[in-house]
Protein backbone atom coordinates (compact mmCIF):
# COMPACT_ATOMS: atom_id res chain seq x y z
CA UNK A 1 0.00 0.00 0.00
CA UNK A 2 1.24 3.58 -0.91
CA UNK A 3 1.83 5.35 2.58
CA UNK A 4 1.46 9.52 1.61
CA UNK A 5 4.21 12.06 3.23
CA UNK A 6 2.91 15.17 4.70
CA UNK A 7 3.76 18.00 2.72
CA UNK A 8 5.86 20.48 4.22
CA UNK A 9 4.57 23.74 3.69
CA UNK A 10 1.13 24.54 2.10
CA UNK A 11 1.33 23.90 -1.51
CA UNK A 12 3.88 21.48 -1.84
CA UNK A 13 3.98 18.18 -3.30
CA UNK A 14 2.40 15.17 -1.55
CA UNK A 15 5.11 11.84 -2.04
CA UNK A 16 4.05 8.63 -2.20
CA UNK A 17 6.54 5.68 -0.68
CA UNK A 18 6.62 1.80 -1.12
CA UNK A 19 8.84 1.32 2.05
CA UNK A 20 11.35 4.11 1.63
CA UNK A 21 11.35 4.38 -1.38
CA UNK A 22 9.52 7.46 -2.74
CA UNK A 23 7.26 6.14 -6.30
CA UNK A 24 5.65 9.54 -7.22
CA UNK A 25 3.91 12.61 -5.88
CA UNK A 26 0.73 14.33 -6.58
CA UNK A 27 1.19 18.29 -7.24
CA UNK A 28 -1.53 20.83 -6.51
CA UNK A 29 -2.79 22.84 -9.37
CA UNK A 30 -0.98 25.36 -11.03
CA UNK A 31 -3.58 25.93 -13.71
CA UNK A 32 -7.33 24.30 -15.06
CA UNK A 33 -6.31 21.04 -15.47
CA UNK A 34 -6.30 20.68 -11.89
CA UNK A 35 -4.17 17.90 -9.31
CA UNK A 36 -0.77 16.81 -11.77
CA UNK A 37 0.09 13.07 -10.41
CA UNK A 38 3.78 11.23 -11.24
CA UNK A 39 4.50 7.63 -11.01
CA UNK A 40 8.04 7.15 -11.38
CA UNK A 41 9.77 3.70 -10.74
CA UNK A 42 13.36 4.70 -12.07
CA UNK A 43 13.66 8.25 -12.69
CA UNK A 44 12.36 9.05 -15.84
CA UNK A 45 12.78 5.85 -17.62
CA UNK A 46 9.47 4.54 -16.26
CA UNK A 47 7.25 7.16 -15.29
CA UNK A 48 3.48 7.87 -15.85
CA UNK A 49 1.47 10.69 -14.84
CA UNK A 50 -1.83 12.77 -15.43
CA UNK A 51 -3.87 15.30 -14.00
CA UNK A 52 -7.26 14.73 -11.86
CA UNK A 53 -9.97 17.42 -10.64
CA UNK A 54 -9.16 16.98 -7.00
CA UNK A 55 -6.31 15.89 -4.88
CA UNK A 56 -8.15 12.61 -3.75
CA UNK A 57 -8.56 11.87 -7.40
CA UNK A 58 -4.76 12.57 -8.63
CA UNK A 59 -3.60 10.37 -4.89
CA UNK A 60 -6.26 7.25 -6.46
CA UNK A 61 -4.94 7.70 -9.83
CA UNK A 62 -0.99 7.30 -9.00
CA UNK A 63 -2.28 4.77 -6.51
CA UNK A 64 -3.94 2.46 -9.51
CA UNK A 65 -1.32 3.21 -11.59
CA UNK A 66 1.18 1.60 -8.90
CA UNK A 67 -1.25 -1.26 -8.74
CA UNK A 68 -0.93 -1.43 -12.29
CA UNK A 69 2.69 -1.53 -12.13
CA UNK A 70 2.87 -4.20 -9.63
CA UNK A 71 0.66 -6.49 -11.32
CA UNK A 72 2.36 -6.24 -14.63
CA UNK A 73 5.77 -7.10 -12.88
CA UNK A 74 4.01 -9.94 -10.96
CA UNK A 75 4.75 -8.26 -7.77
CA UNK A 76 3.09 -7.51 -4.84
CA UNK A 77 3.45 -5.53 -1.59
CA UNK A 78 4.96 -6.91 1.61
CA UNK A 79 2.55 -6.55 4.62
C-alpha cells in the first residue's frame, strides 16, 4: 500500500513511498487542469502521470497506476 508524506509547507507536493522508497507525488494545481500526479519507478525511464480534478482523485490515480505496475511485474506488496 502507498503510505502519503505530509507535505511540508502549504502547496507542496504530496510523495508517495513503497517502504522508503519514494514512487511519485501528486502536485496541486498550477492551472485548469487541476491535481498533476507522477508515477516514477526509475527516474524518468518509467514514469506515468496525469492530471485529476481533486487531490483525492490525482492520490487514487498514481495509486492504480502503482497497482498497475505491480501487477504487470508480478509483484506484490509486503505486509
Amino acid at each position: 500500500m502507498i503510505r502519503w508524506r505530509a507535505p511540508s509547507y502549504s502547496g507542496d507536493r504530496r510523495v508517495a513511498l513503497a517502504g522508503r522508497v519514494e514512487i511519485g507525488a501528486v502536485f496541486p494545481p498550477l492551472d485548469k487542469k487541476g491535481w498533476a500526479w507522477r508515477l516514477w519507478i526509475t527516474g524518468s525511464v518509467c514514469s506515468t502521470g496525469g492530471f485529476a480534478p481533486s487531490e483525492l482523485g490525482a492520490k487514487t490515480a498514481l495509486d492504480r497506476a502503482w497497482a498497475d505496475f505491480l501487477n504487470k511485474a508480478n509483484l506484490r506488496e509486503a505486509a
